[in-house]
Protein backbone atom coordinates (compact mmCIF):
# COMPACT_ATOMS: atom_id res chain seq x y z
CA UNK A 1 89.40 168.84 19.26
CA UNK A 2 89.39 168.01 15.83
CA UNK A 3 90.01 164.16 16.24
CA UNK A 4 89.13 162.13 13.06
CA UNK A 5 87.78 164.69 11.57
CA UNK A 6 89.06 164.81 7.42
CA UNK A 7 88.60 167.25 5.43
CA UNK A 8 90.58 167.94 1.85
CA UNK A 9 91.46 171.68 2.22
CA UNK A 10 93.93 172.46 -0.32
CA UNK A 11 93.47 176.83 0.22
CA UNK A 12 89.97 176.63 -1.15
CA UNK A 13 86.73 178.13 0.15
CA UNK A 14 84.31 175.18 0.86
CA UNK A 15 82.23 175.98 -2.40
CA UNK A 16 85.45 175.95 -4.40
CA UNK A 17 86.39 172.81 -3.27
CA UNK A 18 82.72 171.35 -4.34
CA UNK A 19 82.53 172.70 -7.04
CA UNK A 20 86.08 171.48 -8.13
CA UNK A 21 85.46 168.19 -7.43
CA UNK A 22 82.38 168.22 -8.97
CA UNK A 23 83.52 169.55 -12.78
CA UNK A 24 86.25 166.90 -12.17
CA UNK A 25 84.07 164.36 -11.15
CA UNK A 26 81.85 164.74 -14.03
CA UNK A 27 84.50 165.20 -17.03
CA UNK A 28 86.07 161.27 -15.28
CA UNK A 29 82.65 160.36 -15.98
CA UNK A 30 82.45 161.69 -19.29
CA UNK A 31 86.07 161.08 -20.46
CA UNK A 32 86.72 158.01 -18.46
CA UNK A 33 89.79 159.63 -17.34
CA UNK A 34 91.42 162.83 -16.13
CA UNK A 35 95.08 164.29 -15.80
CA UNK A 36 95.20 165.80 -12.16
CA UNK A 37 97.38 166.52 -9.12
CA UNK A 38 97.21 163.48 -6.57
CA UNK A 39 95.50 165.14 -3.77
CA UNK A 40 92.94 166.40 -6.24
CA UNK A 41 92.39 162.65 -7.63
CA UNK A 42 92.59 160.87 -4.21
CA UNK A 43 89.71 163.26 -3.29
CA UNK A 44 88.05 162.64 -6.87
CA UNK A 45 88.26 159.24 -6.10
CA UNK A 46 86.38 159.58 -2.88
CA UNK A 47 83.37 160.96 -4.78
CA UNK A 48 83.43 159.05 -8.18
CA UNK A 49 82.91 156.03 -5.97
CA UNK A 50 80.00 157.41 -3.82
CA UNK A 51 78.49 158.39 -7.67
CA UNK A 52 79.00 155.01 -8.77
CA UNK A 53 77.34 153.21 -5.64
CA UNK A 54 74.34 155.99 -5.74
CA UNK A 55 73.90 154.30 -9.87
CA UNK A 56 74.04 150.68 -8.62
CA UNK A 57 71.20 151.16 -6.21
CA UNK A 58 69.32 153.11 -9.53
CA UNK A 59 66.01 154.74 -7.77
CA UNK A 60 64.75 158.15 -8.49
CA UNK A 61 65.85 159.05 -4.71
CA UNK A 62 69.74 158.15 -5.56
CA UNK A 63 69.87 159.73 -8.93
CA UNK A 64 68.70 163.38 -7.40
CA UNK A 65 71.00 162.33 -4.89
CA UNK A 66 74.16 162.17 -7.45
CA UNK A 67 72.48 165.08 -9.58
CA UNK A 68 72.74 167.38 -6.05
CA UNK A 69 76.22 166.56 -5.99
CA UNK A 70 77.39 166.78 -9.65
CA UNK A 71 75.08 169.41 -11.06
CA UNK A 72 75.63 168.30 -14.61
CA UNK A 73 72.52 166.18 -16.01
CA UNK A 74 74.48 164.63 -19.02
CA UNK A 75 77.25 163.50 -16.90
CA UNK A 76 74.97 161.27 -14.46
CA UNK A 77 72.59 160.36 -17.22
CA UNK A 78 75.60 158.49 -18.13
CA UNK A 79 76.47 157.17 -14.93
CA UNK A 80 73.43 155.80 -14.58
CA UNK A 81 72.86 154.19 -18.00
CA UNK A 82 75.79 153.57 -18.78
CA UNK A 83 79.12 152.79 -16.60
CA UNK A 84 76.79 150.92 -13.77
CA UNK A 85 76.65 147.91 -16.30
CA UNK A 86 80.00 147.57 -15.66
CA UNK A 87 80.56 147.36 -12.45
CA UNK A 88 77.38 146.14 -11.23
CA UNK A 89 79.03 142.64 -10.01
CA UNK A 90 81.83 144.71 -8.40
CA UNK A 91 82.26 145.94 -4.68
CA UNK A 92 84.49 148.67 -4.67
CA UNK A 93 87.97 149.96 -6.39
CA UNK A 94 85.66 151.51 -9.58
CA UNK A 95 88.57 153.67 -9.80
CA UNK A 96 92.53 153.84 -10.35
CA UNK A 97 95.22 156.08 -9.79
CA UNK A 98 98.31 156.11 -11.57
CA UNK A 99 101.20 158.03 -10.60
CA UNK A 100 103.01 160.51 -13.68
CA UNK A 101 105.51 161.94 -11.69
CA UNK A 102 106.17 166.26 -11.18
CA UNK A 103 104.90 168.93 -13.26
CA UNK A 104 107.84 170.83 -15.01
CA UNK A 105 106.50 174.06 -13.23
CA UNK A 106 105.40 173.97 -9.65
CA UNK A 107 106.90 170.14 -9.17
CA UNK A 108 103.12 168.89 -8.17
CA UNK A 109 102.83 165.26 -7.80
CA UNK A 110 100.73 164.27 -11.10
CA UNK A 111 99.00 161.44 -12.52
CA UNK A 112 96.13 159.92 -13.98
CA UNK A 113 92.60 159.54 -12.17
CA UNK A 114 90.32 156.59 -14.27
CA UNK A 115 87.98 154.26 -13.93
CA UNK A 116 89.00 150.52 -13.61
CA UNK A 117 88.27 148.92 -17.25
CA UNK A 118 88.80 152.24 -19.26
CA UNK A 119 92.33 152.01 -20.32
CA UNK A 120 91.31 149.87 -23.36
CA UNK A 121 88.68 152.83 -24.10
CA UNK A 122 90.77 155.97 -23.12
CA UNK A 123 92.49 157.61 -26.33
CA UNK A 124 96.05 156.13 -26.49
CA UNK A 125 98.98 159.34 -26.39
CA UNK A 126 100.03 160.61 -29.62
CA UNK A 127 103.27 159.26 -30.43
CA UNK A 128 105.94 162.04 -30.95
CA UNK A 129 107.87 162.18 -34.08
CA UNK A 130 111.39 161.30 -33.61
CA UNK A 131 113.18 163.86 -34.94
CA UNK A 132 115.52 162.50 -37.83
CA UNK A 133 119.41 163.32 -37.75
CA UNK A 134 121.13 166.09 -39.81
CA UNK A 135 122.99 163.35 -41.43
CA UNK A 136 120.26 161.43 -42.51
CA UNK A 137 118.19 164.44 -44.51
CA UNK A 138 121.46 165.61 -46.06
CA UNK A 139 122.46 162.13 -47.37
CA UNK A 140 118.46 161.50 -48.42
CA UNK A 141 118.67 165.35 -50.27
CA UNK A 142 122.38 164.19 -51.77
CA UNK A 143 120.37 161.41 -53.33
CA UNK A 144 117.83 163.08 -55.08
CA UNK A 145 120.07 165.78 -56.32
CA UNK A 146 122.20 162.69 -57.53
CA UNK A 147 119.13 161.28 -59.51
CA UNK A 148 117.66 164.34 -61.42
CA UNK A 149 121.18 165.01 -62.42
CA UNK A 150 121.49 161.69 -63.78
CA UNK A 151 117.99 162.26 -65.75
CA UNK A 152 119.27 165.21 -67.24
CA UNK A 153 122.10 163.46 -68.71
CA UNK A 154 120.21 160.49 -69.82
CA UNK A 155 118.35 163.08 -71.66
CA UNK A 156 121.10 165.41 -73.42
């Protein structure tokens, strides 16, 4: 019987699934946030946290510890120097999940996996250009056609 057993399957091989949540692991850590599926991030979550409470203890022991796991020595370098000064004082929920709605192609639940205190830091969307109306650009060229005809008779 498989009775509390949980395990985040998703039609990987065990080693995919690692090493998945590993790479996304380490680019939260090294982007402060990252566009994902919501099983993915809920999972993501799971492990950022464990990363987070392996920097706030700081030894040698916990730091190979979070290196086993992530494999990438920049990423917990970071973790370690870095992002445990902010939450050193705080006891969980290093992490937030915010809900995007479907992808246009498969209709996967999206959204955004960060850490809590990064959306001041994160890089704000690029606002799209709002396209302007037919009318607008014909009256604008109408304009200017009106004023260098008007110079040229000013100068005959």
């Amino acid at each position: 019987m498989r009775h509390r057993k949980f395990t985040f399957k998703i039609g990987r091989t065990s080693a995919h699934r690692q090493a998945m949540l590993a790479n996304q692991v380490s680019s939260l850590i090294m982007l402060g946030e990252v566009r994902t599926t919501v099983v993915k991030a809920k999972q993501s979550r799971r492990l950022a946290e464990k990363m987070i409470t392996y920097a706030k203890k700081g030894d040698i022991h916990h730091r190979q510890l979070a290196l086993s796991k992530l494999r990438d020595k920049e990423a917990v370098k970071k973790l370690f120097d870095e992002l445990v000064k902010k939450y050193t004082d705080r006891k969980g929920g290093y992490t937030r999940i915010m809900r995007l709605g479907q992808r246009l192609g498969d209709a996967a639940e999206m959204c955004i996996l960060q850490f809590v205190g990064e959306e001041a830091e994160a890089k704000p969307a690029k606002k799209k250009k709002s396209p302007a109306k037919k009318a607008d650009k014909k009256a604008e060229g109408k304009k200017t056609e009106l004023k260098a005809e008007a110079k040229a008779e000013e100068k005959k």
